[in-house]
C-alpha atoms as a PDB file:
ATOM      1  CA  UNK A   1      76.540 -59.787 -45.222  1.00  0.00           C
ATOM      2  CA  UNK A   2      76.665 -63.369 -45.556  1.00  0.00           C
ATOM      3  CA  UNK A   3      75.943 -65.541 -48.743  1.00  0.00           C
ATOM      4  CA  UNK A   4      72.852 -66.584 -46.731  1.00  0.00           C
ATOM      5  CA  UNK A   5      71.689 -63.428 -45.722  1.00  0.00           C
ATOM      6  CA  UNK A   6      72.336 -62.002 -48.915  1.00  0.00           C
ATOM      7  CA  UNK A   7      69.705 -64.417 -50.364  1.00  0.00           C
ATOM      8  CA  UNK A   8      67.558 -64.030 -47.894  1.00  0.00           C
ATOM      9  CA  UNK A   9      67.473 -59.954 -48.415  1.00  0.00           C
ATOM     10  CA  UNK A  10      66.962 -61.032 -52.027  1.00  0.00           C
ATOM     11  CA  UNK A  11      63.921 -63.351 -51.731  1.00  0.00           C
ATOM     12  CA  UNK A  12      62.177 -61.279 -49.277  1.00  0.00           C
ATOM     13  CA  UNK A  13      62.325 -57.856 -51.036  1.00  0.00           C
ATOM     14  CA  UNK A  14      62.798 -58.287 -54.394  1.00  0.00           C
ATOM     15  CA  UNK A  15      61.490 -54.747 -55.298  1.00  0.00           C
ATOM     16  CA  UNK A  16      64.360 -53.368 -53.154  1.00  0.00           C
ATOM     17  CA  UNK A  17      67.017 -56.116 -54.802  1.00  0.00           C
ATOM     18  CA  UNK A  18      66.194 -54.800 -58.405  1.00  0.00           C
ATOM     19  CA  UNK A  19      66.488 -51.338 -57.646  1.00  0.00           C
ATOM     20  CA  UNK A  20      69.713 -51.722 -56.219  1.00  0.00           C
ATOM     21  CA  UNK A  21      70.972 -53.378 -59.410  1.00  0.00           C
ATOM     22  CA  UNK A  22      69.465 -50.766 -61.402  1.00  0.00           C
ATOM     23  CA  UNK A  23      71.221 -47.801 -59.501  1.00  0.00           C
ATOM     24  CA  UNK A  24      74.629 -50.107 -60.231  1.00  0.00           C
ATOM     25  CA  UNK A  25      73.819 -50.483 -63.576  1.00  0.00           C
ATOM     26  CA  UNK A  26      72.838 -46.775 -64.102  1.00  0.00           C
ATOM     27  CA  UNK A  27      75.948 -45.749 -62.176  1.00  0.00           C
ATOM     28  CA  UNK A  28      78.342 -47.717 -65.003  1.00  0.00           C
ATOM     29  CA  UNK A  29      76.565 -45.346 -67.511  1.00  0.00           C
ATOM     30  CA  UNK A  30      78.957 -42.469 -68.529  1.00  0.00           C
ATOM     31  CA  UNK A  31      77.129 -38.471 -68.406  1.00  0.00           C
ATOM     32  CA  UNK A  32      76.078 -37.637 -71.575  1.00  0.00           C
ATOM     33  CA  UNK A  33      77.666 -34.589 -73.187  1.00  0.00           C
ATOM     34  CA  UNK A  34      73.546 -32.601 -72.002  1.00  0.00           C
ATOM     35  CA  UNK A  35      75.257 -32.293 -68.842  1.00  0.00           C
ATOM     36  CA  UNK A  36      78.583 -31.353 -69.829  1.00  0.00           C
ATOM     37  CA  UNK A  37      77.255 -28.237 -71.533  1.00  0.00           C
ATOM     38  CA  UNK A  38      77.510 -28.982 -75.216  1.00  0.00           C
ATOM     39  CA  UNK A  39      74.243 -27.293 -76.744  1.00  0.00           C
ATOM     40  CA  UNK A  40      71.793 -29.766 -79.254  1.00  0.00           C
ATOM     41  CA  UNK A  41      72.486 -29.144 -82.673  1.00  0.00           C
ATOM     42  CA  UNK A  42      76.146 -28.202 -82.005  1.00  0.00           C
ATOM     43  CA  UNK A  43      78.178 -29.244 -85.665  1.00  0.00           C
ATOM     44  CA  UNK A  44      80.935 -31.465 -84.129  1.00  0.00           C
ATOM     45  CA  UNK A  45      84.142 -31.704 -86.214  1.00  0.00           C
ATOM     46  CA  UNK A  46      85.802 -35.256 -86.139  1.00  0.00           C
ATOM     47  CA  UNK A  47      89.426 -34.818 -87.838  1.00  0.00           C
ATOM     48  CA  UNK A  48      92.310 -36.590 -87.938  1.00  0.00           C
ATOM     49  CA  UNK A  49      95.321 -38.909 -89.785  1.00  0.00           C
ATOM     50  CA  UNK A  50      95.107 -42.437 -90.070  1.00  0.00           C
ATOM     51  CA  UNK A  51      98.738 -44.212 -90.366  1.00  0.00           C
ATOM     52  CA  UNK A  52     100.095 -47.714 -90.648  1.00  0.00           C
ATOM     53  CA  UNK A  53     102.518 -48.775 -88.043  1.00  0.00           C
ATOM     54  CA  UNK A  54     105.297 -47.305 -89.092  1.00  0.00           C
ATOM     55  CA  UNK A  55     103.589 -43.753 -89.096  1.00  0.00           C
ATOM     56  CA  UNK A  56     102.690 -43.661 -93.136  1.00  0.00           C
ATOM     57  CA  UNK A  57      99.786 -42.107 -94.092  1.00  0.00           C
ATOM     58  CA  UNK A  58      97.047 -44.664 -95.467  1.00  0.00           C
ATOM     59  CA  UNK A  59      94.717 -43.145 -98.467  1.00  0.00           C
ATOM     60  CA  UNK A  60      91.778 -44.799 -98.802  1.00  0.00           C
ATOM     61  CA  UNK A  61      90.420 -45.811 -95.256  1.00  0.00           C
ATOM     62  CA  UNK A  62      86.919 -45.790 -94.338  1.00  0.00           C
ATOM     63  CA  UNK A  63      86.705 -43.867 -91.303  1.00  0.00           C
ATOM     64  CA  UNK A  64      82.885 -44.345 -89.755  1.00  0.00           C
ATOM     65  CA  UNK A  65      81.610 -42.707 -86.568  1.00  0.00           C
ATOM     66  CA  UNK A  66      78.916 -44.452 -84.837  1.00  0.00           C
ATOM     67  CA  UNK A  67      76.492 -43.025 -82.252  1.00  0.00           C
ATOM     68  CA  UNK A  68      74.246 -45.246 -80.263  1.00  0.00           C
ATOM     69  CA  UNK A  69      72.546 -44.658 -76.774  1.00  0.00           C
ATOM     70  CA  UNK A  70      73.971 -46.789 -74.202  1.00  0.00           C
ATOM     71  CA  UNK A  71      71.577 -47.413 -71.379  1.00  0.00           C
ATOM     72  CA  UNK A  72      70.383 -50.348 -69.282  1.00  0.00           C
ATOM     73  CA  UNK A  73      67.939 -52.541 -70.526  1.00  0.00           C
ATOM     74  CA  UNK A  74      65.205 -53.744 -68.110  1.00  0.00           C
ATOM     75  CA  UNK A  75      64.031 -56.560 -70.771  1.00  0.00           C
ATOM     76  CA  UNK A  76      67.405 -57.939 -70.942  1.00  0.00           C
ATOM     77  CA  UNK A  77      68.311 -56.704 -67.469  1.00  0.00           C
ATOM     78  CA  UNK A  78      71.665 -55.289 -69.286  1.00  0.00           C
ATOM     79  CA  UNK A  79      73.318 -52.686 -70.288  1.00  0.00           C
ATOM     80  CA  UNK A  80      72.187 -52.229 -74.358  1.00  0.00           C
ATOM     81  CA  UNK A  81      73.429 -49.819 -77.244  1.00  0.00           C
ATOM     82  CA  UNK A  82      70.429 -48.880 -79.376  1.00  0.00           C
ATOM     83  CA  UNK A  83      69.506 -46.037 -81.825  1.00  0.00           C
ATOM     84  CA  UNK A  84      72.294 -46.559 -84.066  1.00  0.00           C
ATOM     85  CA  UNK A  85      73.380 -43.226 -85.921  1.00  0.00           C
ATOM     86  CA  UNK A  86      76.358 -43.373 -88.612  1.00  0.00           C
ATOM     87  CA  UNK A  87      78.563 -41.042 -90.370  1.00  0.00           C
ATOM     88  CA  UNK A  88      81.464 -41.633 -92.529  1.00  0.00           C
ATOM     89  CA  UNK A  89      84.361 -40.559 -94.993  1.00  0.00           C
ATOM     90  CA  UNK A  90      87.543 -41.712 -96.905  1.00  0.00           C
ATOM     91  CA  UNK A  91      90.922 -40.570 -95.531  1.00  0.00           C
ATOM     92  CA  UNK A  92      92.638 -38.955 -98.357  1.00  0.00           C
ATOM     93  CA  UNK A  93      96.482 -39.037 -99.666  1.00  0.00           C
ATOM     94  CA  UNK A  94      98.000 -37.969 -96.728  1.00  0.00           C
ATOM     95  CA  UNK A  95      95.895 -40.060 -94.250  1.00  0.00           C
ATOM     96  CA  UNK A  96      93.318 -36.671 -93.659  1.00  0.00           C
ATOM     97  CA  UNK A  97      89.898 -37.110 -93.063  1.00  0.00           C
ATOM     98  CA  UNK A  98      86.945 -35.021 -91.522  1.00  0.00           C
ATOM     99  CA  UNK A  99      83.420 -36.255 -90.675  1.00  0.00           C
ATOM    100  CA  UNK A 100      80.815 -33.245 -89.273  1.00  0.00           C
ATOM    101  CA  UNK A 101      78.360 -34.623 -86.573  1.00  0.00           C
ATOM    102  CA  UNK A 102      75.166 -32.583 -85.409  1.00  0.00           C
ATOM    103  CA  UNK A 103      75.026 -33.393 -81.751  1.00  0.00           C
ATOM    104  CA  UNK A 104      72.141 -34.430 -80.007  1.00  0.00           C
ATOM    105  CA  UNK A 105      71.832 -35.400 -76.304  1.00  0.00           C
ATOM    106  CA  UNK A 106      70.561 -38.560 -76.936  1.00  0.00           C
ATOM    107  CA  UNK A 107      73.698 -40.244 -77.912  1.00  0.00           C
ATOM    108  CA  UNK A 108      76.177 -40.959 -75.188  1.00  0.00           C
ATOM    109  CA  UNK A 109      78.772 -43.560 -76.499  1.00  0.00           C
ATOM    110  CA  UNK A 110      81.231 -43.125 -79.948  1.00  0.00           C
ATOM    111  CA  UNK A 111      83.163 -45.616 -81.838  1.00  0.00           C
ATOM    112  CA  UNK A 112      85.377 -44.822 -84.779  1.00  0.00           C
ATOM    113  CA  UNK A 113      85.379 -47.617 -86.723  1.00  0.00           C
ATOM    114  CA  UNK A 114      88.536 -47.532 -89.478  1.00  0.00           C
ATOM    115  CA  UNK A 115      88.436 -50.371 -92.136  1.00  0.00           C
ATOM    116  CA  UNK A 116      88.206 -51.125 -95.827  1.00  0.00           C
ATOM    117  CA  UNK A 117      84.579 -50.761 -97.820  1.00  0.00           C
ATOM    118  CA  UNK A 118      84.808 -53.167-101.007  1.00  0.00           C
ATOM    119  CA  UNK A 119      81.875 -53.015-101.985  1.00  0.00           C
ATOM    120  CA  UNK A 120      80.366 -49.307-101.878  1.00  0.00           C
ATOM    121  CA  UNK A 121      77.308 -50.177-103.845  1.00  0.00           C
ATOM    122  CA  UNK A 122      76.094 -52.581-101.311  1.00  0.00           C
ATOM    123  CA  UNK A 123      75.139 -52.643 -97.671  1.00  0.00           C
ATOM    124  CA  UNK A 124      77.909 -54.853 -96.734  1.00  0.00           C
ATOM    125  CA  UNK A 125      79.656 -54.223 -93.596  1.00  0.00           C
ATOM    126  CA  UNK A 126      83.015 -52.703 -93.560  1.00  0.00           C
ATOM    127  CA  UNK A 127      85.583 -54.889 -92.909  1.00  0.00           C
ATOM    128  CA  UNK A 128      87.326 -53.021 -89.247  1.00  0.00           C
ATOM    129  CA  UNK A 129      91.032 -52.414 -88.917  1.00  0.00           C
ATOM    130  CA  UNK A 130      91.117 -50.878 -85.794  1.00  0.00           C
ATOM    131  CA  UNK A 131      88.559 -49.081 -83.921  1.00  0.00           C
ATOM    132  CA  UNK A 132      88.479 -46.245 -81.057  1.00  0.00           C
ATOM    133  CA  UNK A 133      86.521 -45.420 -78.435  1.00  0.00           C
ATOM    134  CA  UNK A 134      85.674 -41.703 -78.446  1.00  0.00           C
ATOM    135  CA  UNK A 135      83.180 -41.167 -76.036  1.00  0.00           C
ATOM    136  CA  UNK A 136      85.191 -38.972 -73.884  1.00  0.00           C
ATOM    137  CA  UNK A 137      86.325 -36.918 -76.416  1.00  0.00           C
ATOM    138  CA  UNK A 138      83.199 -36.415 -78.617  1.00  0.00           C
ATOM    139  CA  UNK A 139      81.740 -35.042 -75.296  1.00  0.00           C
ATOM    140  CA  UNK A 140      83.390 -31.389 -75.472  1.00  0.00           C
ATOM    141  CA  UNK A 141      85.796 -29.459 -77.442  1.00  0.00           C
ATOM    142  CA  UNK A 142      85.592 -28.496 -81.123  1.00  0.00           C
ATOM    143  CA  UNK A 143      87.516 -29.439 -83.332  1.00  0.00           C
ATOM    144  CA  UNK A 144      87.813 -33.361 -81.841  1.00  0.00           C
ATOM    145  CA  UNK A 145      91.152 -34.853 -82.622  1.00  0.00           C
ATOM    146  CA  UNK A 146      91.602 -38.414 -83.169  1.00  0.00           C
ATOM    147  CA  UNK A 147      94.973 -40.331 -84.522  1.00  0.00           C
ATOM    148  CA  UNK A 148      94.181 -43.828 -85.968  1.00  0.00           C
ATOM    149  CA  UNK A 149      96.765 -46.230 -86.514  1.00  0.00           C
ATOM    150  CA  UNK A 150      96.175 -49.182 -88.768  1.00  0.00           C
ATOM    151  CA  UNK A 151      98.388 -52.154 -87.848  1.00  0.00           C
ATOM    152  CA  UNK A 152      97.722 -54.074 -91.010  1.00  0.00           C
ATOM    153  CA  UNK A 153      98.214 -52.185 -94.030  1.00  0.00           C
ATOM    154  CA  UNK A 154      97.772 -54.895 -96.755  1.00  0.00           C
ATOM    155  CA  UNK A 155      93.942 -54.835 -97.126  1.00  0.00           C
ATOM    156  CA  UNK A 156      94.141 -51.269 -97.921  1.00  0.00           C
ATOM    157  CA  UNK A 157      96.943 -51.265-100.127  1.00  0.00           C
ATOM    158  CA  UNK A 158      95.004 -54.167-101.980  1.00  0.00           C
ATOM    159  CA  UNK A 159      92.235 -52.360-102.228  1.00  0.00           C
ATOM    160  CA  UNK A 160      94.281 -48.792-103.732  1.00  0.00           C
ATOM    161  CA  UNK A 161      95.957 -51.566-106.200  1.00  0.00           C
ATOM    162  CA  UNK A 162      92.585 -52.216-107.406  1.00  0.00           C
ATOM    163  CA  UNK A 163      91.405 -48.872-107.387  1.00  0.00           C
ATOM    164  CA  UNK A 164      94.254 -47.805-109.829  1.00  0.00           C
ATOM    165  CA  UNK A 165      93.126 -50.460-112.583  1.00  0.00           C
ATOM    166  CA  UNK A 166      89.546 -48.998-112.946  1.00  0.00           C
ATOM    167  CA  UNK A 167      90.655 -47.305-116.351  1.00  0.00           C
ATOM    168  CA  UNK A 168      86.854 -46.861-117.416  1.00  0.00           C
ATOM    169  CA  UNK A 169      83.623 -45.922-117.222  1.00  0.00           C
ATOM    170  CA  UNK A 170      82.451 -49.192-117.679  1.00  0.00           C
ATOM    171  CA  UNK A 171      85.036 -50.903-114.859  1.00  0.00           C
ATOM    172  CA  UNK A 172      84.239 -47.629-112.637  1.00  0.00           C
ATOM    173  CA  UNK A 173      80.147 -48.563-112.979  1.00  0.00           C
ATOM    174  CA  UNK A 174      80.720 -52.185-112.329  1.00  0.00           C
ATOM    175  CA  UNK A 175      82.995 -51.622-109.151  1.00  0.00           C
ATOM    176  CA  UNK A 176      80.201 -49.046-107.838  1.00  0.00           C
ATOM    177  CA  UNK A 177      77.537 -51.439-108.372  1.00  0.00           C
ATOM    178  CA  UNK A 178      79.232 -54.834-107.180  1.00  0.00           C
ATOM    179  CA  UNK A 179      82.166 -53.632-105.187  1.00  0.00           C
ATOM    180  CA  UNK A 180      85.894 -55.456-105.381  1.00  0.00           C
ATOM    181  CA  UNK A 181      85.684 -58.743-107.533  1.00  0.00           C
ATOM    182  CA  UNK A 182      86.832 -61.742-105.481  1.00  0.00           C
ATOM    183  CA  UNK A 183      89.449 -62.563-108.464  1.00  0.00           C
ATOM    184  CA  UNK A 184      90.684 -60.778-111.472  1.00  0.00           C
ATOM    185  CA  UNK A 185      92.176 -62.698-114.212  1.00  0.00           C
ATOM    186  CA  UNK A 186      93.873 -60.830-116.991  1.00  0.00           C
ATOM    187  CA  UNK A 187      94.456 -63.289-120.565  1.00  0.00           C
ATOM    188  CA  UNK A 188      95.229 -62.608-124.292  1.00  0.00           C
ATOM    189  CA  UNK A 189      92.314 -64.166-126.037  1.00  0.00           C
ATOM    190  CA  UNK A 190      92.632 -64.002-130.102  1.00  0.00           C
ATOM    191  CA  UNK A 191      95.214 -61.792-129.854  1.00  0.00           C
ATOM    192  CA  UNK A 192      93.000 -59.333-127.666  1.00  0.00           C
ATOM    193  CA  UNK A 193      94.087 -58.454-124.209  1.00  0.00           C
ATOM    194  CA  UNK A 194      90.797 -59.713-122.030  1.00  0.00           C
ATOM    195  CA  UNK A 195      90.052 -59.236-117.739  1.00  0.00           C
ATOM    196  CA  UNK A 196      87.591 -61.089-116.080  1.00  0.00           C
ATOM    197  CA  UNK A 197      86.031 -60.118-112.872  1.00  0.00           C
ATOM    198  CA  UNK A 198      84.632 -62.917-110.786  1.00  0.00           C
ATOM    199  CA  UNK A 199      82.245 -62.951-107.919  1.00  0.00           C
ATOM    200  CA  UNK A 200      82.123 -65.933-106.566  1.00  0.00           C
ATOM    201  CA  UNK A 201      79.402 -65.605-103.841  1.00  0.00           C
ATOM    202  CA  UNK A 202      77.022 -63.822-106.208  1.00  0.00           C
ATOM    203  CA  UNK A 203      77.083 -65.822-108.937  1.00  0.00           C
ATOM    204  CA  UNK A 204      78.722 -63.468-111.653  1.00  0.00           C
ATOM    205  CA  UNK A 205      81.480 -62.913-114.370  1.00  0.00           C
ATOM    206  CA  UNK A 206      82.103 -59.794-116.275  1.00  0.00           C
ATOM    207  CA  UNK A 207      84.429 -60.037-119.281  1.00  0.00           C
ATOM    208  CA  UNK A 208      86.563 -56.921-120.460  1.00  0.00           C
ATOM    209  CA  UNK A 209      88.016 -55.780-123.470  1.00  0.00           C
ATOM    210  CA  UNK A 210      89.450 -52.657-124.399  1.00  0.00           C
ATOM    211  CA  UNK A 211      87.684 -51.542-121.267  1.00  0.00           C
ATOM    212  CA  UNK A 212      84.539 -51.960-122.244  1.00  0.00           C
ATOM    213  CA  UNK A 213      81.809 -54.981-121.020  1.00  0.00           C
ATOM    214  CA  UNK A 214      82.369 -57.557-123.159  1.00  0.00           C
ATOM    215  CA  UNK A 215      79.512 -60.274-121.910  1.00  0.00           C
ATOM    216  CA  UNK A 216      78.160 -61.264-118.278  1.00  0.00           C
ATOM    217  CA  UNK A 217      77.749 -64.666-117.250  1.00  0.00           C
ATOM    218  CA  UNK A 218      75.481 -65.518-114.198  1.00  0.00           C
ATOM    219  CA  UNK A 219      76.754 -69.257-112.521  1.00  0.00           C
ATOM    220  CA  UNK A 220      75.489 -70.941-109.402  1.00  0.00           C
ATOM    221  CA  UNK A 221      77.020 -69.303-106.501  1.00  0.00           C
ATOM    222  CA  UNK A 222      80.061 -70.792-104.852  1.00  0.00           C
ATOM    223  CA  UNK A 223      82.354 -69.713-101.568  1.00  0.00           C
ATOM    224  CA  UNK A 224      85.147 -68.379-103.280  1.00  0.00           C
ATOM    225  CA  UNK A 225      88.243 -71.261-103.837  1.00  0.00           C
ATOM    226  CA  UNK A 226      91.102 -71.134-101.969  1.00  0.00           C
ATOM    227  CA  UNK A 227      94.167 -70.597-103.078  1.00  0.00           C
END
């Protein structure tokens, strides 16, 4: 058909012109797992090793498995994710994780989203290493197997470094409440070994001795220096 005709077709019946891109965008759609066979309220197993890139196990990753509904969108006249359902874990010392997922039919597209969560007493959005598309695979067989390879180890190890240094209760209930400072700064004030924790972007300082809290400043918050 030529360009002309084409438009032509297009102009004259536009009822038939929009349901032809509809069936085309419909067709791009994967099956859902309904149709596959897997029954609703199936528990799914997700397990797996993450690694770096030299096959190490990484501790410490934050594996989380998204489910959304991808279908086409007739108010955007696109293809749209929507319904967004989450699930998530930390890999352990050999790289091990597991996340269980009660299926539903209404969720035809998976991402496995690998990163580093700094701040797990906030809503903050993990910072992604590597993601995989498991759509396919979510869709039958039980246990699913996925490996995940991390190509860039350092924010992780950073993170574990961190981790390590939380030698009380009082560092432990900061860290869950405000996540990773965005400096640490270790000094011998009076004689007296002292950290400081700073958060640049929210405005605060938390002093340390022995441990314990040893004041809280609040400042005007700044984009952290560089440097």
């Amino acid at each position: 058909m030529s360009r002309l005709h084409f438009r032509f077709a297009r102009l004259s019946n536009p009822c038939t012109f929009l349901a032809a891109l509809l069936g085309i965008a419909l067709a791009s759609i994967p099956a859902s797992a309904e149709a596959r066979g897997r029954p609703e309220g199936e528990e799914v197993i997700l397990t797996g090793v993450v690694t770096d890139a030299t096959g190490k196990p990484l501790e410490g990753v934050t594996l989380e498995l998204r489910g959304t509904r991808r279908a086409f969108s007739l108010r955007d006249f696109r293809i749209a994710r929507r319904g967004l359902r989450t699930a998530s874990t930390v890999s352990d010392r050999r790289g091990n994780f597991e996340i269980r997922w009660n299926w539903h039919p209404y969720y035809n597209r998976f991402d496995l989203l690998a990163g580093v969560d700094s701040t797990p007493g906030t809503k903050n959005d993990l910072e992604v290493l590597t993601e995989v598309d498991l759509t396919a695979r979510m869709s039958h067989g039980n246990p699913v197997v996925a490996a995940v390879e991390i190509p860039d180890r350092s924010s992780v190890d950073s993170l574990n470094a961190f981790i390590a240094t939380l030698d009380s209760d009082a560092k432990q209930r900061v860290y869950q409440e405000m996540g990773k400072p965005d400096k640490v700064r270790d000094t011998v004030i009076a004689q007296q070994p002292e950290t400081t924790w700073w958060y640049f972007e929210r405005g605060k300082v938390y002093r340390f001795k022995r441990g314990e809290i040893d004041g809280v400043e609040d400042f005007e918050p700044i984009r952290e220096p560089q440097g």
